[in-house]
N, C-alpha and C. Protein backbone atom coordinates (compact mmCIF):
# COMPACT_ATOMS: atom_id res chain seq x y z
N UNK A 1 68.22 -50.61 15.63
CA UNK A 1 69.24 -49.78 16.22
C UNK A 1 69.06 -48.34 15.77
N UNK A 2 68.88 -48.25 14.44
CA UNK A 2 68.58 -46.22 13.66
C UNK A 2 67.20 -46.45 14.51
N UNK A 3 66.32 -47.18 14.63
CA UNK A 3 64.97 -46.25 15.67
C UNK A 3 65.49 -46.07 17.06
N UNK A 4 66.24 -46.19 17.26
CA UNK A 4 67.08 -46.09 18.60
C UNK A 4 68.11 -44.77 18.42
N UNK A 5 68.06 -44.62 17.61
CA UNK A 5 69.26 -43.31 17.42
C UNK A 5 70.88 -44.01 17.57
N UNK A 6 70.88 -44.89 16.97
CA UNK A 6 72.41 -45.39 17.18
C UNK A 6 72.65 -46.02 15.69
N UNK A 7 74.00 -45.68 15.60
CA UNK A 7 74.25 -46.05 14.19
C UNK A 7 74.49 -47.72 14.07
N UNK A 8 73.90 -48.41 12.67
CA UNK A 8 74.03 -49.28 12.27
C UNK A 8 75.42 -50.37 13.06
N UNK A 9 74.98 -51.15 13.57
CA UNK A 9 76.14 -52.13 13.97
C UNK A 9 76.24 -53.85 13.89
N UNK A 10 77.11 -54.50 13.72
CA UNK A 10 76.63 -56.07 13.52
C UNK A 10 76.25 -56.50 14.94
N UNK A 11 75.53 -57.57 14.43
CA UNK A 11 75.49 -58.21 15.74
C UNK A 11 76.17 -59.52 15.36
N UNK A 12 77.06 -59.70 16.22
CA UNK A 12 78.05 -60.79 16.15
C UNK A 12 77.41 -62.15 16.76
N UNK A 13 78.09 -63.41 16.38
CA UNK A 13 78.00 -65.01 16.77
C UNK A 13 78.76 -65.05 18.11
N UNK A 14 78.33 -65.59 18.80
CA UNK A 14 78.76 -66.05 20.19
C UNK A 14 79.53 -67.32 20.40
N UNK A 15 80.17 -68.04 21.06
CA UNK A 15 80.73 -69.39 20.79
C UNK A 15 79.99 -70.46 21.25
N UNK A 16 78.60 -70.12 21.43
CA UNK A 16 77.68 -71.25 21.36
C UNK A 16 76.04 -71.38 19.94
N UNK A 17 76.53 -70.13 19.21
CA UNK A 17 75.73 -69.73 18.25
C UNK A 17 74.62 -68.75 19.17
N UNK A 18 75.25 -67.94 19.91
CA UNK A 18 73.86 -66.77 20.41
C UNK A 18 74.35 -65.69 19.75
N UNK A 19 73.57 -64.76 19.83
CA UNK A 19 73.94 -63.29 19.27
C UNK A 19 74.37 -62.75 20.54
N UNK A 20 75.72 -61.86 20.31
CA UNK A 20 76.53 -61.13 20.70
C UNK A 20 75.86 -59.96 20.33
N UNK A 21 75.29 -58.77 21.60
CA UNK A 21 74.49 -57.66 21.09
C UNK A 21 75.58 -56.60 21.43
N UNK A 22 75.46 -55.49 20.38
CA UNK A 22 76.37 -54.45 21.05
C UNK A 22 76.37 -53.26 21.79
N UNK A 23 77.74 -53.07 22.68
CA UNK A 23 77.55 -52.32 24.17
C UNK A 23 76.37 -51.41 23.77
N UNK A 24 75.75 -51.88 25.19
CA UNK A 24 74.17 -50.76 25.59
C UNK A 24 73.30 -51.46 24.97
N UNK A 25 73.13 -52.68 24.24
CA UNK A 25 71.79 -52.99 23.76
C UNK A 25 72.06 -54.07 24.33
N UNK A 26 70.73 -54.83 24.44
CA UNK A 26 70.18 -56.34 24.60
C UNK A 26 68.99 -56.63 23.64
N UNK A 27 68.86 -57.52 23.01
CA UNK A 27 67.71 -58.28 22.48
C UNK A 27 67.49 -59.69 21.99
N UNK A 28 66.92 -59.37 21.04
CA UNK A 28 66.23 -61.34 20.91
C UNK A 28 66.38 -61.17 19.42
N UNK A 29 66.32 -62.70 18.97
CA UNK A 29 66.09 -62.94 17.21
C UNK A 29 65.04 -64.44 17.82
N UNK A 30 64.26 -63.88 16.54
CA UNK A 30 63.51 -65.71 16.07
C UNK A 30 63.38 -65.93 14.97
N UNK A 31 63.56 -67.24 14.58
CA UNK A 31 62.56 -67.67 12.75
C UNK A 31 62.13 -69.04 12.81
N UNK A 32 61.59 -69.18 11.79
CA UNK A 32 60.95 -70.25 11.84
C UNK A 32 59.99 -69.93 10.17
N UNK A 33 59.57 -70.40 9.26
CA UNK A 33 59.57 -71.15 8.23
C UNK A 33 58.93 -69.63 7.57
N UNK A 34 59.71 -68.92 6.86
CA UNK A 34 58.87 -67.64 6.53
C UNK A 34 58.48 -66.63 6.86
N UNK A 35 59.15 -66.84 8.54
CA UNK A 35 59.02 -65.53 9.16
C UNK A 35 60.60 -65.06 9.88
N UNK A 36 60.87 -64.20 10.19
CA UNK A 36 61.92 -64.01 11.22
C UNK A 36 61.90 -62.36 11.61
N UNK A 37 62.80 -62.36 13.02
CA UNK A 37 62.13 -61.29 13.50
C UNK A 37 62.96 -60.61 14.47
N UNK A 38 63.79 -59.42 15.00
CA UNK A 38 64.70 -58.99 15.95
C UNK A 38 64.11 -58.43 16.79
N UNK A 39 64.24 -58.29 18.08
CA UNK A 39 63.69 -57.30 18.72
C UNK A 39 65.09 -56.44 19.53
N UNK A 40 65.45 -55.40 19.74
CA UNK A 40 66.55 -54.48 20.40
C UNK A 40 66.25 -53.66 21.38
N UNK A 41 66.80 -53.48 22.40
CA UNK A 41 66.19 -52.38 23.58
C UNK A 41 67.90 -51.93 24.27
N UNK A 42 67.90 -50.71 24.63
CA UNK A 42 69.17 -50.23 25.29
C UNK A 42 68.96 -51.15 26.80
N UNK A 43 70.19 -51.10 27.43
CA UNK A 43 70.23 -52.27 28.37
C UNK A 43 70.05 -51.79 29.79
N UNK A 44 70.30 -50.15 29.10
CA UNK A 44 70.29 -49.32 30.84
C UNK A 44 68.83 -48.79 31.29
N UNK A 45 67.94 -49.65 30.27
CA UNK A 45 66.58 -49.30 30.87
C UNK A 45 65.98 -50.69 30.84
N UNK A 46 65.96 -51.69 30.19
CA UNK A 46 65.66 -52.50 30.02
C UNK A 46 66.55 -54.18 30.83
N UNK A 47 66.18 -55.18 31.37
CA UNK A 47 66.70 -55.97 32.13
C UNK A 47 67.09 -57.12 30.80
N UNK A 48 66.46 -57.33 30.18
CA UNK A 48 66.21 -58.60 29.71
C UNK A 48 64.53 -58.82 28.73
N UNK A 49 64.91 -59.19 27.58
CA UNK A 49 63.85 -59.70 26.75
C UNK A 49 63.66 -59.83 25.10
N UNK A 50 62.31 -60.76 25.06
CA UNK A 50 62.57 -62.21 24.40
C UNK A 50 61.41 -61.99 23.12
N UNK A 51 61.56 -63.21 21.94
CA UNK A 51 60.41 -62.80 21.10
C UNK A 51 60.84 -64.32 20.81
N UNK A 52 59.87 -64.59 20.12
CA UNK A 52 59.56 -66.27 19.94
C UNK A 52 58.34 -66.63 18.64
N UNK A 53 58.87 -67.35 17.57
CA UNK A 53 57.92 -67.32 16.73
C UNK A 53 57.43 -68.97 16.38
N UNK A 54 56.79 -69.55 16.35
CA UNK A 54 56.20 -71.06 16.46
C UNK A 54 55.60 -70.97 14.77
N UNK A 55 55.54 -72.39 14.29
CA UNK A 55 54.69 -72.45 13.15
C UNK A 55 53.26 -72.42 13.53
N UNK A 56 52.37 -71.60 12.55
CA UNK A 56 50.76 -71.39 13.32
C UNK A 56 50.28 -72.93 13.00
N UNK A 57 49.55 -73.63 14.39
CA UNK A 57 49.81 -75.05 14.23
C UNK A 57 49.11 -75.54 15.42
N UNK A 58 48.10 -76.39 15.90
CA UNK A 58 47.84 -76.72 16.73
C UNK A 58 48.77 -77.00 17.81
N UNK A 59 48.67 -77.17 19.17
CA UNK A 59 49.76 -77.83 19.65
C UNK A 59 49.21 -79.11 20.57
N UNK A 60 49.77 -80.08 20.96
CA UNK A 60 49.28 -80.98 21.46
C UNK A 60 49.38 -81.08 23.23
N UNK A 61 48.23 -81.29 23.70
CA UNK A 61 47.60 -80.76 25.00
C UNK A 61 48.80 -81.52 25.64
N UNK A 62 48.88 -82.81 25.52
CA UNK A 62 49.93 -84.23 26.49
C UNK A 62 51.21 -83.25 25.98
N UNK A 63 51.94 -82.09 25.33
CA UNK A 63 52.85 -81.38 25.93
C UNK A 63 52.82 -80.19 26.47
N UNK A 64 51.48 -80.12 26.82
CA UNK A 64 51.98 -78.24 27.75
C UNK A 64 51.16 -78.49 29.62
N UNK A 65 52.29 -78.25 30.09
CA UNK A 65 51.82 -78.09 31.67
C UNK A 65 51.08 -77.09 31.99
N UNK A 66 50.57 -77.32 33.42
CA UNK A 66 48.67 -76.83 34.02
C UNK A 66 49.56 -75.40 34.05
N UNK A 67 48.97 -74.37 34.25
CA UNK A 67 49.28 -73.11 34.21
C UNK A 67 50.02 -72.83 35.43
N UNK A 68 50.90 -72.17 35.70
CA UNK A 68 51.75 -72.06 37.25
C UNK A 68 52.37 -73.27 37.27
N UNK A 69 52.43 -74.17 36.53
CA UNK A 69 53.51 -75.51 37.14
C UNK A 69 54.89 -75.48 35.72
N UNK A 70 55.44 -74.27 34.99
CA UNK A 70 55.57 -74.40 34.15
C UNK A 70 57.53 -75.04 34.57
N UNK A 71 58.16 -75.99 33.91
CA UNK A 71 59.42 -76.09 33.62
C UNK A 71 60.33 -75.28 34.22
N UNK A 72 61.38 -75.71 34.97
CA UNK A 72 62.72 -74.89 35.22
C UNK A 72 63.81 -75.35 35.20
């Protein structure tokens, strides 16, 4: 948010455990075992977006779909 030029603010719990971002921002949180990570963007330029952190880890082929057929 200070690399943004805006002063320090919480980001609040939601009533399903999401982050509540405050007016004019949108962003993302991830963690996972040793790492964690925010990302923030003002909302009047930005639509929407995401950051995602996995353990570094093989993954197993019988769960990821052919490319273009992904989940909705």
């Amino acid at each position: 948010m200070v690399r943004l030029g805006l002063p320090p603010a919480p980001v609040l719990r939601g009533p399903s455990g999401e982050p509540v971002w405050p007016r004019g921002l949108i962003g993302s949180m991830t963690h996972t075992r040793g790492y964690h990570a925010a990302v923030v963007a003002p909302s009047r330029s930005i639509l929407a977006i995401g950051v995602d952190a996995e353990p570094n880890q093989r993954l197993r082929t019988e769960d990821m779909l052919p490319l273009g057929l992904a989940r909705r």
